[in-house]
C-alpha atoms as a PDB file:
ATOM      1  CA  UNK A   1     -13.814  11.443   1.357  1.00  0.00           C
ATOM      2  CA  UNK A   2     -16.451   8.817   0.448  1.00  0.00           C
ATOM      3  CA  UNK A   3     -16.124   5.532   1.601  1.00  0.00           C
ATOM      4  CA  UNK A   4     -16.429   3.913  -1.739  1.00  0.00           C
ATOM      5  CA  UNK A   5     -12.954   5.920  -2.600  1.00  0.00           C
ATOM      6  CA  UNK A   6     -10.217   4.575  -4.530  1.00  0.00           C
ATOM      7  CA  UNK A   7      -8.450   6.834  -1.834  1.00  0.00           C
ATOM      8  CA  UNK A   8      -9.371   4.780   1.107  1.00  0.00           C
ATOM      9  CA  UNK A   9      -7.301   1.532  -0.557  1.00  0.00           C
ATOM     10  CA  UNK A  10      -4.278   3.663  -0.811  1.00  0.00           C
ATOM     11  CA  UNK A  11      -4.591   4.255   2.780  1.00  0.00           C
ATOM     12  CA  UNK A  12      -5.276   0.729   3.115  1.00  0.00           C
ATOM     13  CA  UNK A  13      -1.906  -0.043   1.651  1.00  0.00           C
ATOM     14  CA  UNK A  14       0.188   2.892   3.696  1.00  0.00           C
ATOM     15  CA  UNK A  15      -0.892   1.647   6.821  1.00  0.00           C
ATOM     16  CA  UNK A  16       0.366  -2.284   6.087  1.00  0.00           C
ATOM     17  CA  UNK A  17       3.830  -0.568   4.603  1.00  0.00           C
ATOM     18  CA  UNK A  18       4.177   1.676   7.331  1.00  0.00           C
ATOM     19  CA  UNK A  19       3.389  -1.016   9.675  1.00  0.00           C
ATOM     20  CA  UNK A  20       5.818  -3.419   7.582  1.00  0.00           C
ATOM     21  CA  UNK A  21       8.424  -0.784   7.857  1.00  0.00           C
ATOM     22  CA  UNK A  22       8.476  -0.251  11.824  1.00  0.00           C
ATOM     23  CA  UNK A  23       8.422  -4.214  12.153  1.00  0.00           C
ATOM     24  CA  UNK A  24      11.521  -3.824  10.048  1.00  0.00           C
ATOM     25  CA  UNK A  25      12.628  -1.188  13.040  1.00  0.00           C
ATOM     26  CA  UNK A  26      13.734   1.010   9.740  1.00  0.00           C
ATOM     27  CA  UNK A  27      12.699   5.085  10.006  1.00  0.00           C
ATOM     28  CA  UNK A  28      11.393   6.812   7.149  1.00  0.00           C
ATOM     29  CA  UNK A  29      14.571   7.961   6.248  1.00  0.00           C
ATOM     30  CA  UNK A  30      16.165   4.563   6.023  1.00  0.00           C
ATOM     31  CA  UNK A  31      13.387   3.255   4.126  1.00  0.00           C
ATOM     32  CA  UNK A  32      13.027   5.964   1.322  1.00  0.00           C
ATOM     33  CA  UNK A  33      17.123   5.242   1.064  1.00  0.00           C
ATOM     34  CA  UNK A  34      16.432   1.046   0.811  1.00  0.00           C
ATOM     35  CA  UNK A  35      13.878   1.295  -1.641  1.00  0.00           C
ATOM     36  CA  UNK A  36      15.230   4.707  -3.829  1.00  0.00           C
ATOM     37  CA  UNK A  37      12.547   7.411  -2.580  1.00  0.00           C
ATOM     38  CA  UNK A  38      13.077  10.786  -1.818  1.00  0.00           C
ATOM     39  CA  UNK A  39      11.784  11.051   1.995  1.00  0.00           C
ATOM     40  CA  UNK A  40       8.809  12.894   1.129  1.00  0.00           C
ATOM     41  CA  UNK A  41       7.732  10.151  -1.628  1.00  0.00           C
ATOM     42  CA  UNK A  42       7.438   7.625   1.014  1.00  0.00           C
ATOM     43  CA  UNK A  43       5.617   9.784   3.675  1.00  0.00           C
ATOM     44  CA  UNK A  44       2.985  10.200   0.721  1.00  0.00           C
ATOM     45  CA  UNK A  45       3.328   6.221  -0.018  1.00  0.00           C
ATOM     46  CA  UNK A  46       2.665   6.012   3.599  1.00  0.00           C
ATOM     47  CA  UNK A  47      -0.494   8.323   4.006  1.00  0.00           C
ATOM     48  CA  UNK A  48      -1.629   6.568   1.080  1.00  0.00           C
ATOM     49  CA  UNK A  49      -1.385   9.917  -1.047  1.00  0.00           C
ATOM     50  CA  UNK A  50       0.292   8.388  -3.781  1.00  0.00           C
ATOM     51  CA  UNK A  51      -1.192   6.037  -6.198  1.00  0.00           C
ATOM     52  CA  UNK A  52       1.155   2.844  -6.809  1.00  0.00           C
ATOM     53  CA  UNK A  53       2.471   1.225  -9.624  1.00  0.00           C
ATOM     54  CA  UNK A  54       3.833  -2.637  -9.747  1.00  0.00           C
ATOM     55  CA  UNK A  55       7.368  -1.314 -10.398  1.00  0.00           C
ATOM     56  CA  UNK A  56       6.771   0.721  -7.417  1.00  0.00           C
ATOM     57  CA  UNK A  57       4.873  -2.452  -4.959  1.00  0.00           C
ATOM     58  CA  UNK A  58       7.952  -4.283  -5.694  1.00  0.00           C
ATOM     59  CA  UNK A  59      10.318  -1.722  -5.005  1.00  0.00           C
ATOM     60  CA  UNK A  60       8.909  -1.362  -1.791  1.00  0.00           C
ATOM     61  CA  UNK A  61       8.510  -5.111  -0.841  1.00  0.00           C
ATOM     62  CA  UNK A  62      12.302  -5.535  -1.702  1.00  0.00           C
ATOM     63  CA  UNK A  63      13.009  -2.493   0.696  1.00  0.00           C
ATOM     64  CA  UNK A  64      10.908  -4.360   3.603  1.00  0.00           C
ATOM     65  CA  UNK A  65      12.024  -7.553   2.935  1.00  0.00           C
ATOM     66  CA  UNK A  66       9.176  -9.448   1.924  1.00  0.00           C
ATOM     67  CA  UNK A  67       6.796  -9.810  -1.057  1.00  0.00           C
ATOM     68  CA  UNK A  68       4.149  -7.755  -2.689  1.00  0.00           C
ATOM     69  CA  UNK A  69       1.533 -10.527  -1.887  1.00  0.00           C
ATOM     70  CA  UNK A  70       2.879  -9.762   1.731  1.00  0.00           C
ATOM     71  CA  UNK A  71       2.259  -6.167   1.769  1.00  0.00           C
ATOM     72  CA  UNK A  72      -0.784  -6.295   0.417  1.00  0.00           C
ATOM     73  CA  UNK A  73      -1.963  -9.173   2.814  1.00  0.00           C
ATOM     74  CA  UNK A  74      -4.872  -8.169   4.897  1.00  0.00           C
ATOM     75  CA  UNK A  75      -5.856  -4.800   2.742  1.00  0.00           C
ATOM     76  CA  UNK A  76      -8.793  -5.831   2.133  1.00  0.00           C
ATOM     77  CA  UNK A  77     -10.094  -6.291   6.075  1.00  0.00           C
ATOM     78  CA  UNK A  78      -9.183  -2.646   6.180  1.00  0.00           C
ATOM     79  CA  UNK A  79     -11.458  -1.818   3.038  1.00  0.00           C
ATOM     80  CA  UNK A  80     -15.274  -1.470   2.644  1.00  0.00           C
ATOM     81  CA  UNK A  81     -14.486  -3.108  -0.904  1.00  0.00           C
ATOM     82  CA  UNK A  82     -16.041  -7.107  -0.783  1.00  0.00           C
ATOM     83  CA  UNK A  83     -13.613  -9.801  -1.033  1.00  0.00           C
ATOM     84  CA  UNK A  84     -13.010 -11.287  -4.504  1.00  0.00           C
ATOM     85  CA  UNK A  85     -12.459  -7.788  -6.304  1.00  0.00           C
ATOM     86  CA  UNK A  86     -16.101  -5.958  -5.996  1.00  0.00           C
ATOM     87  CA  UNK A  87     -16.047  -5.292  -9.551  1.00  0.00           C
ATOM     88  CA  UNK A  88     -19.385  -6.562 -11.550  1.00  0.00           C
ATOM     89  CA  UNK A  89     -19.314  -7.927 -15.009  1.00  0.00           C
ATOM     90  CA  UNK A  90     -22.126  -6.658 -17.494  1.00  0.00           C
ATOM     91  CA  UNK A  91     -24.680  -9.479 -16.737  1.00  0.00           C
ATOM     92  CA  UNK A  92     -24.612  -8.928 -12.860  1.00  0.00           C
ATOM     93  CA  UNK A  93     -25.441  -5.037 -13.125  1.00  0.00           C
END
């Protein structure tokens, strides 16, 4: 996997959920239930396998008790990506 992967956000995000979660002293099991997973769904969420929809951000922060802007706090620490998106417009490339 290249460091410039879209995967290595995903991952980004698992690891603040799953860290999230076991502050919440919930398993995996207890968790999928909260937030309406299937068990294996949120082991993928988790190992940042699965790619994340809004619906799905805010099903989760519900779950953990907190907000998306609190899940996704600090992602970008964890992230080669630069702060303030990355993403060029036409006249800076």
């Amino acid at each position: 996997m290249k460091n410039d992967s879209p995967d290595i956000l995903l991952e980004a995000v698992g690891r603040r959920i799953r860290v999230r979660r076991l502050q919440q002293g919930l398993t995996q099991d207890a968790f999928a239930q909260r937030a309406g997973f299937l068990k294996q769904y949120a082991y993928r969420v988790e190992a940042g396998q699965q790619n994340l929809s809004l619906r799905t951000l805010h099903r989760i922060a519900t779950a953990l008790e907190t907000s998306i802007a609190g899940l996704l706090e600090g992602v970008e620490a964890d992230t080669p990506y630069p702060r303030g998106g990355g993403c060029k417009n036409e006249s800076e490339k």
